[in-house]
C-alpha atoms as a PDB file:
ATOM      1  CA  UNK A   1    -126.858  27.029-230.848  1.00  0.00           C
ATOM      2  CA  UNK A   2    -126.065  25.601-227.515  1.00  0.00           C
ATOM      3  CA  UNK A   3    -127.846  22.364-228.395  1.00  0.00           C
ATOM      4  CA  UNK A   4    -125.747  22.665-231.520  1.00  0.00           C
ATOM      5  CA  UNK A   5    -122.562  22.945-229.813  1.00  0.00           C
ATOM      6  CA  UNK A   6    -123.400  20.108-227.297  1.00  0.00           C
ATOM      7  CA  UNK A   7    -123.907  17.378-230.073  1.00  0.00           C
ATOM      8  CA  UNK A   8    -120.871  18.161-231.918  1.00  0.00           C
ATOM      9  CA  UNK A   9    -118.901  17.901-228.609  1.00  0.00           C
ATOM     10  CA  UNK A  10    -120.950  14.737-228.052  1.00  0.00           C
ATOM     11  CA  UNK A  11    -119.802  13.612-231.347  1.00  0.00           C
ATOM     12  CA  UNK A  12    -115.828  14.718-231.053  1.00  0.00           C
ATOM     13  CA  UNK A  13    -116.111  12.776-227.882  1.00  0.00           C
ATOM     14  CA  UNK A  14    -117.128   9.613-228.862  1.00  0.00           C
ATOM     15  CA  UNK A  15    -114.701   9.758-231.877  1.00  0.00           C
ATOM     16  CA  UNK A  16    -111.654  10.149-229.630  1.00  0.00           C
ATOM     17  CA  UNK A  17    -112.899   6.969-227.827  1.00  0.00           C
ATOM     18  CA  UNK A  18    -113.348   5.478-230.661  1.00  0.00           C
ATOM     19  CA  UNK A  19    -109.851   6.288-232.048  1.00  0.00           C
ATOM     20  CA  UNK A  20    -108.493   5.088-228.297  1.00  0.00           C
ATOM     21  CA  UNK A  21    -110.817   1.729-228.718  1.00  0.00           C
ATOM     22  CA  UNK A  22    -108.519   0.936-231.718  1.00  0.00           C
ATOM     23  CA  UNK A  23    -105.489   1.852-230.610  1.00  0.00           C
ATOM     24  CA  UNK A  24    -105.772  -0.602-227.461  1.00  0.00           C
ATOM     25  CA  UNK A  25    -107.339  -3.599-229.902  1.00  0.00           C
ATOM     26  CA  UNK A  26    -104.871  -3.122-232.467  1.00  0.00           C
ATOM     27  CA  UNK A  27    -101.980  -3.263-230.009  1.00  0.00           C
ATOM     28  CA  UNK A  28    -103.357  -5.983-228.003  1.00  0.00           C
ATOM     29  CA  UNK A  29    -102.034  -7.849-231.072  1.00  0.00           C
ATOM     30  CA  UNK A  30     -98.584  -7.428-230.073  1.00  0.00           C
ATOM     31  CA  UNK A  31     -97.296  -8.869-226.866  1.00  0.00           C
ATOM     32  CA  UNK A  32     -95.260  -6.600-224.606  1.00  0.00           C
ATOM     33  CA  UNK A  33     -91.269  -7.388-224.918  1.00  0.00           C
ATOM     34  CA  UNK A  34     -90.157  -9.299-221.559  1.00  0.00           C
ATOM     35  CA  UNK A  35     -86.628  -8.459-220.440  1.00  0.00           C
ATOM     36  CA  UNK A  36     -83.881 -10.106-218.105  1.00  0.00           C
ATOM     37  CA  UNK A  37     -81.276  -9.264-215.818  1.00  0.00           C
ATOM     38  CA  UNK A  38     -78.012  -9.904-218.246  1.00  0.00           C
ATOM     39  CA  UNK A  39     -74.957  -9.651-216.130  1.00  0.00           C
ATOM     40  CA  UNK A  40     -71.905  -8.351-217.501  1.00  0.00           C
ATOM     41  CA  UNK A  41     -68.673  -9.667-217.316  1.00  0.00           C
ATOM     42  CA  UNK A  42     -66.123  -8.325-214.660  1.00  0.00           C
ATOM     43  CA  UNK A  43     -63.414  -6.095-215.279  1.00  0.00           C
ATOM     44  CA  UNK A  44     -60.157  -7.164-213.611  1.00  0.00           C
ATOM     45  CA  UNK A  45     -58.258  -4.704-211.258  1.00  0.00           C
ATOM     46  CA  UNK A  46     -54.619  -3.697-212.377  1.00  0.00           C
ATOM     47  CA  UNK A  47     -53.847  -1.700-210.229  1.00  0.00           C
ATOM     48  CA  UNK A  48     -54.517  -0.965-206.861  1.00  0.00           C
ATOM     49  CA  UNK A  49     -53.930   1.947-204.108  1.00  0.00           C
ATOM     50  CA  UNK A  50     -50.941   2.836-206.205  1.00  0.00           C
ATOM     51  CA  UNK A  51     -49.608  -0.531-206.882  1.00  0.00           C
ATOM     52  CA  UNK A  52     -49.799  -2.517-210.431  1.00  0.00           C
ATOM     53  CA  UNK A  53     -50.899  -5.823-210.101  1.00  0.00           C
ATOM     54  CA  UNK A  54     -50.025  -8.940-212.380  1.00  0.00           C
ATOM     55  CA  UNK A  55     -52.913 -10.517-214.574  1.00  0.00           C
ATOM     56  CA  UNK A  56     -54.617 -13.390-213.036  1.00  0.00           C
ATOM     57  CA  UNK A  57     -53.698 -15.404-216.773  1.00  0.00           C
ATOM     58  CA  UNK A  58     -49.986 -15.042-215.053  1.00  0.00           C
ATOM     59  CA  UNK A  59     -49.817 -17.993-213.323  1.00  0.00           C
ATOM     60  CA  UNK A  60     -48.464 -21.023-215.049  1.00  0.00           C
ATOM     61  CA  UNK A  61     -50.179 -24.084-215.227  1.00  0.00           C
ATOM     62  CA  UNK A  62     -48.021 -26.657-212.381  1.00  0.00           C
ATOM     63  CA  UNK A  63     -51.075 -28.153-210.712  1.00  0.00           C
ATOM     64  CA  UNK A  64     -50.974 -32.505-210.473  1.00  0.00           C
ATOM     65  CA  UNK A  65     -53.615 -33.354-212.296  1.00  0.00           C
ATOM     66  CA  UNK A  66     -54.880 -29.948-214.112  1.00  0.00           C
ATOM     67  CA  UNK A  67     -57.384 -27.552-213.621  1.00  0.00           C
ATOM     68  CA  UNK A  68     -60.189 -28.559-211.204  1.00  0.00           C
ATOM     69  CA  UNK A  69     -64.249 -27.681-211.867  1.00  0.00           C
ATOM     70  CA  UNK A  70     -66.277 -28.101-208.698  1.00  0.00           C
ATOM     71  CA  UNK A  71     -69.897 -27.221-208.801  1.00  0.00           C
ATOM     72  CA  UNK A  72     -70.864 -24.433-206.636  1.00  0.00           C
ATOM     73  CA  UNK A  73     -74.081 -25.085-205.551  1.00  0.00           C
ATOM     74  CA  UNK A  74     -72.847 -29.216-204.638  1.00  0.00           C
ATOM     75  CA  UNK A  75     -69.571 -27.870-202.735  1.00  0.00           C
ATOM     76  CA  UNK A  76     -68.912 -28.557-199.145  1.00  0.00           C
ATOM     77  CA  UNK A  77     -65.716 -27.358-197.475  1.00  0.00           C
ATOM     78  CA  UNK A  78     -65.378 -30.317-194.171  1.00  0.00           C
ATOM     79  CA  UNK A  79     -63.444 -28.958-191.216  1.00  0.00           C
ATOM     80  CA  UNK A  80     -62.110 -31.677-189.044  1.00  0.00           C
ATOM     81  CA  UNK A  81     -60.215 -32.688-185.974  1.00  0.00           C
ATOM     82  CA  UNK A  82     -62.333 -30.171-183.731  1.00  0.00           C
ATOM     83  CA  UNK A  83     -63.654 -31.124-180.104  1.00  0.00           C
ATOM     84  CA  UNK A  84     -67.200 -30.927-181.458  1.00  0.00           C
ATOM     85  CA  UNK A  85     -66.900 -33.015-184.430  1.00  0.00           C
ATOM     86  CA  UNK A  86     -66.756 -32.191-188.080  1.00  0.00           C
ATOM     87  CA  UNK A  87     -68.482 -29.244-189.682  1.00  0.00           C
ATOM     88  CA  UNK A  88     -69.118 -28.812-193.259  1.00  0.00           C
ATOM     89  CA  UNK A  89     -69.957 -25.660-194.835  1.00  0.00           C
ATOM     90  CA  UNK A  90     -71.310 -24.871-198.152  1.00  0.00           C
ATOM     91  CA  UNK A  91     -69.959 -22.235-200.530  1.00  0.00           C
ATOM     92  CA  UNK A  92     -72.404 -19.542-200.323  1.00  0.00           C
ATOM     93  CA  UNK A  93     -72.257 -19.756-196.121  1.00  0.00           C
ATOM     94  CA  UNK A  94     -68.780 -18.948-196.422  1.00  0.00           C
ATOM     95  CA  UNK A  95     -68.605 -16.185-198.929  1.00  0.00           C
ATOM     96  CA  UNK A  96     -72.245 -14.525-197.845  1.00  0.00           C
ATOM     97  CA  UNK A  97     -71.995 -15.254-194.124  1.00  0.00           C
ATOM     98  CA  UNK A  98     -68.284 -13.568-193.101  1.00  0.00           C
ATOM     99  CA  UNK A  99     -66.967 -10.455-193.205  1.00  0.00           C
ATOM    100  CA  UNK A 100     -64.576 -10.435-196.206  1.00  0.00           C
ATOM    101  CA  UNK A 101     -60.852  -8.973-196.504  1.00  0.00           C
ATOM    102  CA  UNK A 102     -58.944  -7.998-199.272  1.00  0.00           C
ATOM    103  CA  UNK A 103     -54.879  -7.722-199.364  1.00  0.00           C
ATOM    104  CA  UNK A 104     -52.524  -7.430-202.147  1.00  0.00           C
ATOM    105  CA  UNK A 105     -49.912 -10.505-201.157  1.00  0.00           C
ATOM    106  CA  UNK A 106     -47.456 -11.180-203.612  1.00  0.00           C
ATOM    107  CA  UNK A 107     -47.161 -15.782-204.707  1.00  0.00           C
ATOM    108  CA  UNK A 108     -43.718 -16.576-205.235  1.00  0.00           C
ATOM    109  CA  UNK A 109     -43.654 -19.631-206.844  1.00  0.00           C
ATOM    110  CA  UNK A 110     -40.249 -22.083-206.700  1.00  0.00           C
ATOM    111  CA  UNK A 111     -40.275 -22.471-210.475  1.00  0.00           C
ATOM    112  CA  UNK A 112     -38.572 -18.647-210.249  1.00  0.00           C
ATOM    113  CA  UNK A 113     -42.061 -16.805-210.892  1.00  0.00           C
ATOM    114  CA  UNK A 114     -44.025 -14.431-208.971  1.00  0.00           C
ATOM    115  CA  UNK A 115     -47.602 -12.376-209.400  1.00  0.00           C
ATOM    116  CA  UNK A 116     -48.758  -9.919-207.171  1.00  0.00           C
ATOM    117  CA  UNK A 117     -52.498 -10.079-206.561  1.00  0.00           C
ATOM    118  CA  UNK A 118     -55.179  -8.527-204.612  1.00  0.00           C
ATOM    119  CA  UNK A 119     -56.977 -11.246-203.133  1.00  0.00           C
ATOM    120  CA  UNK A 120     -60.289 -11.337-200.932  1.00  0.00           C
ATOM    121  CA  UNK A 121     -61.454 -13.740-199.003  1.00  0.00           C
ATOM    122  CA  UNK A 122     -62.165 -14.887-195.553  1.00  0.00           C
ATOM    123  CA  UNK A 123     -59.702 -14.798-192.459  1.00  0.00           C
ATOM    124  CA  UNK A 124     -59.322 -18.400-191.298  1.00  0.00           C
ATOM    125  CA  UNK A 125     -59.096 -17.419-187.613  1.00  0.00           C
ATOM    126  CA  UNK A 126     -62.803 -16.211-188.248  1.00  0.00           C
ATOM    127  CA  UNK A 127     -63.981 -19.435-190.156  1.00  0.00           C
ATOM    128  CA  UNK A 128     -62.793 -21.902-187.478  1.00  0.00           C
ATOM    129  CA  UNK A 129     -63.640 -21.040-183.603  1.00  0.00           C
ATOM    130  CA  UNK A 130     -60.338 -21.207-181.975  1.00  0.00           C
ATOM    131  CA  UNK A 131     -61.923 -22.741-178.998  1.00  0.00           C
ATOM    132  CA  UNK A 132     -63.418 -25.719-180.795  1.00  0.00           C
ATOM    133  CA  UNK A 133     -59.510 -26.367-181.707  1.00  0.00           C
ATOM    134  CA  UNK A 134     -58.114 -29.417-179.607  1.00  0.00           C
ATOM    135  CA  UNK A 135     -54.757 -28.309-177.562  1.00  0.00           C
ATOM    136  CA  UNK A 136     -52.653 -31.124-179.080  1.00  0.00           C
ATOM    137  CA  UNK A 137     -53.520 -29.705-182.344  1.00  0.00           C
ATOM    138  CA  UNK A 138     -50.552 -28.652-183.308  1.00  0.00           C
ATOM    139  CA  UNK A 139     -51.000 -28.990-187.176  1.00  0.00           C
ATOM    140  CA  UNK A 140     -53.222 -27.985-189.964  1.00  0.00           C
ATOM    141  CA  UNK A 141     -53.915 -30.528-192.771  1.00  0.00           C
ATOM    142  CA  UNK A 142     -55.345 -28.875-196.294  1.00  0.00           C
ATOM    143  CA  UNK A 143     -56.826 -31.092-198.249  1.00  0.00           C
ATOM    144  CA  UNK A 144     -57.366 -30.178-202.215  1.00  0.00           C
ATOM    145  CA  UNK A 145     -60.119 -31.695-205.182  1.00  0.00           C
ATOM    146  CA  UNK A 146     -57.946 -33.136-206.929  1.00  0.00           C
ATOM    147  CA  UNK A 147     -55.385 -35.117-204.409  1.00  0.00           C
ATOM    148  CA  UNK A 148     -52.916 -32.293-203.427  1.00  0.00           C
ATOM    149  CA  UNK A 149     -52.527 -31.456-199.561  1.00  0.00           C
ATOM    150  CA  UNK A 150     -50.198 -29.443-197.589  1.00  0.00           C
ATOM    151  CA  UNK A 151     -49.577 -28.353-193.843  1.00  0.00           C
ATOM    152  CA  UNK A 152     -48.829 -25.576-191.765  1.00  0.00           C
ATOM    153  CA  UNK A 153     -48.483 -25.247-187.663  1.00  0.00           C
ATOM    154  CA  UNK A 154     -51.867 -24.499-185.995  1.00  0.00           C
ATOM    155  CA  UNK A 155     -50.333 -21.045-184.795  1.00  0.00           C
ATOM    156  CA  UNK A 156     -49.351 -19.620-188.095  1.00  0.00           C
ATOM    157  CA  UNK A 157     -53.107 -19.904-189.427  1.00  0.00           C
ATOM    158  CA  UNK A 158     -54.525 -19.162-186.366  1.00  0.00           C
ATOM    159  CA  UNK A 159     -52.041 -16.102-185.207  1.00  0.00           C
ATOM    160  CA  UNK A 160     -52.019 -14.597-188.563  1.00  0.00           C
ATOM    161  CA  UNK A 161     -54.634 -12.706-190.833  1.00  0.00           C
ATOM    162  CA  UNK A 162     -53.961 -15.927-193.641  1.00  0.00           C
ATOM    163  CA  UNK A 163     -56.505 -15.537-196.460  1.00  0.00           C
ATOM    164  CA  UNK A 164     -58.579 -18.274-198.172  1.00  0.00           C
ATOM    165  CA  UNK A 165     -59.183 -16.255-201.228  1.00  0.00           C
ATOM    166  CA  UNK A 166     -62.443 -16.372-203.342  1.00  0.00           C
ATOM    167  CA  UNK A 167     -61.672 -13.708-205.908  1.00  0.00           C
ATOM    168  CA  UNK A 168     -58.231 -12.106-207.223  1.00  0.00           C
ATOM    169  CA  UNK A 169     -58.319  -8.819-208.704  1.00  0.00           C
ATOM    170  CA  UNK A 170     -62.038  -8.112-207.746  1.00  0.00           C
ATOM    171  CA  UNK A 171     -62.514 -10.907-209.993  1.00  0.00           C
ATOM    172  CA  UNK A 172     -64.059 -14.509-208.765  1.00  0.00           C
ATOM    173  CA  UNK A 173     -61.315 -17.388-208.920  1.00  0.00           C
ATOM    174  CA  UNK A 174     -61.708 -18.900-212.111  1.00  0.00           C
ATOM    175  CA  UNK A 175     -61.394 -22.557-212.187  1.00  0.00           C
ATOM    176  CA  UNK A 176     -57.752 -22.308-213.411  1.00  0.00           C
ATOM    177  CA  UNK A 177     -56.605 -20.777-210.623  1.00  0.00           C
ATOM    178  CA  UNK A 178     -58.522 -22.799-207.905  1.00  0.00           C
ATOM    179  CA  UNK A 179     -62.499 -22.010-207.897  1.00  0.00           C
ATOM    180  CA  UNK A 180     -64.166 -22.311-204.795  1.00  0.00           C
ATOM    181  CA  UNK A 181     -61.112 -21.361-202.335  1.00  0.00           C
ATOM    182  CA  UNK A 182     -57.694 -20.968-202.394  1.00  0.00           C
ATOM    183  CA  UNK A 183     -54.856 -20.598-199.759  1.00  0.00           C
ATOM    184  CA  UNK A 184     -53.441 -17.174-199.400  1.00  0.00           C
ATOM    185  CA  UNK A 185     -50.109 -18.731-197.539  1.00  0.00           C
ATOM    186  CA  UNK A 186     -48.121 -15.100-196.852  1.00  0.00           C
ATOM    187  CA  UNK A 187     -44.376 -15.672-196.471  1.00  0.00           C
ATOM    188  CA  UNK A 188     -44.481 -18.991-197.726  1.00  0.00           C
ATOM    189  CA  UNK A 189     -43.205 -20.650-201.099  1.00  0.00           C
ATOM    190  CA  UNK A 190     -46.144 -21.055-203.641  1.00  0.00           C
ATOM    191  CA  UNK A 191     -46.547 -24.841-203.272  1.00  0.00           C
ATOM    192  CA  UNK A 192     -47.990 -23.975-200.106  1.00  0.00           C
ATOM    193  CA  UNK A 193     -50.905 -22.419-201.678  1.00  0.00           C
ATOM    194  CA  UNK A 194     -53.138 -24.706-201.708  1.00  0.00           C
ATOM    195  CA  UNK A 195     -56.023 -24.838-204.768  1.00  0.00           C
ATOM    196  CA  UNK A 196     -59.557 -26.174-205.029  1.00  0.00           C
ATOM    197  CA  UNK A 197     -59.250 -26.326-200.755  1.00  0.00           C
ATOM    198  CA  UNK A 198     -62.370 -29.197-199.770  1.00  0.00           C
ATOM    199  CA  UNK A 199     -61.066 -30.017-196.532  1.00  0.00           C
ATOM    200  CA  UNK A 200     -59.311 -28.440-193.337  1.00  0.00           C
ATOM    201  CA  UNK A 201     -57.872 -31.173-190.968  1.00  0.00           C
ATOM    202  CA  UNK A 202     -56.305 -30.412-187.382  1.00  0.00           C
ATOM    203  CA  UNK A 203     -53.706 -32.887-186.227  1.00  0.00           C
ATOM    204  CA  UNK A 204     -51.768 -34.096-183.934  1.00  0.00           C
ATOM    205  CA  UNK A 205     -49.385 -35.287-186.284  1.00  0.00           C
ATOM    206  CA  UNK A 206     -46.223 -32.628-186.707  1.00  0.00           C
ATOM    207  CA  UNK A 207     -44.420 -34.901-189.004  1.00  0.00           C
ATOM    208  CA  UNK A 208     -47.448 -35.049-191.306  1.00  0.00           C
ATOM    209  CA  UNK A 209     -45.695 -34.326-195.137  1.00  0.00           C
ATOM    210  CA  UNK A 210     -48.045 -32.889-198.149  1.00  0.00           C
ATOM    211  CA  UNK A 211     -47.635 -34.060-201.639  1.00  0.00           C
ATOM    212  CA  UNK A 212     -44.258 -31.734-202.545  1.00  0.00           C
ATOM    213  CA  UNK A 213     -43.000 -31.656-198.750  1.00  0.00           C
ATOM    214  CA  UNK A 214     -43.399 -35.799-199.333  1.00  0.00           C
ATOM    215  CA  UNK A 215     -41.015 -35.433-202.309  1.00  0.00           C
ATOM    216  CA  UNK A 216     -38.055 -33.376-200.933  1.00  0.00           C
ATOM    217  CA  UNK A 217     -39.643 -29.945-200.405  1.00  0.00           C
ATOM    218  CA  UNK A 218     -39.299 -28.041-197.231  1.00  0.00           C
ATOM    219  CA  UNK A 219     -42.089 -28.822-194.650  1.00  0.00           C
ATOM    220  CA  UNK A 220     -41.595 -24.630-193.822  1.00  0.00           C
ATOM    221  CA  UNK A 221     -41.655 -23.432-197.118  1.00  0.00           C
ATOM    222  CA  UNK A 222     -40.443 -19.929-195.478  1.00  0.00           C
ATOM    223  CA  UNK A 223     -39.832 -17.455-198.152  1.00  0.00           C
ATOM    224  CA  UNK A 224     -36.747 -16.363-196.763  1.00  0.00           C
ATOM    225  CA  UNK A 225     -35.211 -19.943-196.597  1.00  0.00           C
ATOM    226  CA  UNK A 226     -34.664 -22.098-199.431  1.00  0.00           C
ATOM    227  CA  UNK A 227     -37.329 -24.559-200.144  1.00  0.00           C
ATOM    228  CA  UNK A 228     -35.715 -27.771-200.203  1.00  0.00           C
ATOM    229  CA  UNK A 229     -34.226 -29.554-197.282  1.00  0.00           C
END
């Protein structure tokens, strides 16, 4: 009996294996589904720590020549006018490499609109070394893609927490509304906020007049002042 009982396990044994040998054959026939990271579109912020926020699709459209589109990975934002020489930095070694900030600063734009955003970005007192910053230096030079500049005195981007924004309402700047960086100018009228930024001059030139402040508009552009002179 124990013999018996020994061959019929034997024999249940090698059936299971058998059963397991054509399971694995038969799905070897199939090839395993592969899957990818798929990410998912942002959500935009409408409100935050208690205050609503306007939609980044606000703005109007008042740029010079239209929306920009800059490639990420070929961008290079050139800093010039320092005592070491230029210094050119790429997209990713600004956004990865400093500690980011994030304010809710309302544009007021002279066309009688507004939007209040929450912007992030980099401080540009942490971006440029004030010590590499010549002493005559008394102005600041922007430089956009597509033409468009504007100026500010050394001291008001160096003295103050100013923004160069790389996403509005936790979303990143679309090209629209100036994709890689654009100029969070607090206090000032909205032609000072500069789009599509490739280029940060300091001068010694206080007279120097950007592409609306060349046309009539006030060099200032203070918020509380009216923006022609």
């Amino acid at each position: 009996m124990k013999k018996t009982a020994f061959i019929s396990l034997l024999m249940s044994v090698s059936a299971l294996l058998a059963i397991l040998a054509a399971i694995y054959f038969y799905l070897q026939g199939f090839e395993k589904p592969t899957y990818t990271n798929k990410e998912l579109a942002g959500v935009e912020i409408r409100e935050y720590q208690g205050e609503n926020l306007s939609s980044i699709n606000a703005f109007r459209e008042n740029s010079i020549k239209g929306p920009q589109y800059i490639d990420r990975e070929d961008y290079r934002l050139k800093v010039k006018g320092l005592t070491g020489g230029e210094k050119e930095y790429t997209y990713n070694e600004i956004v990865d490499d400093l500690q980011s900030y994030e304010k809710v600063v309302r544009l007021d734009c002279v066309e009688g609109w507004s939007a209040t955003i929450l912007w992030e970005g980099v401080l540009l007192k942490e971006l440029i070394n004030r010590d590499d910053i010549p002493a005559e230096a008394s102005t600041v030079i922007f430089h956009a893609h597509d033409g468009y500049s504007t100026s500010f005195p050394t001291e008001y981007i160096m003295d103050n927490d100013i923004l160069m924004a790389y996403k509005m309402n936790g979303l990143e700047l679309p090209p629209e509304r100036g994709f890689p960086f654009q100029l969070v100018a607090e206090s000032k009228w909205g032609y000072k906020w500069i789009k599509w930024i490739t280029e940060i001059e300091f001068s010694e030139n206080d007279e120097y007049k950007g592409f609306w402040e060349s046309r009539g508009y006030s060099n200032s552009a203070d918020l509380d002042k009216g923006f022609f002179e």
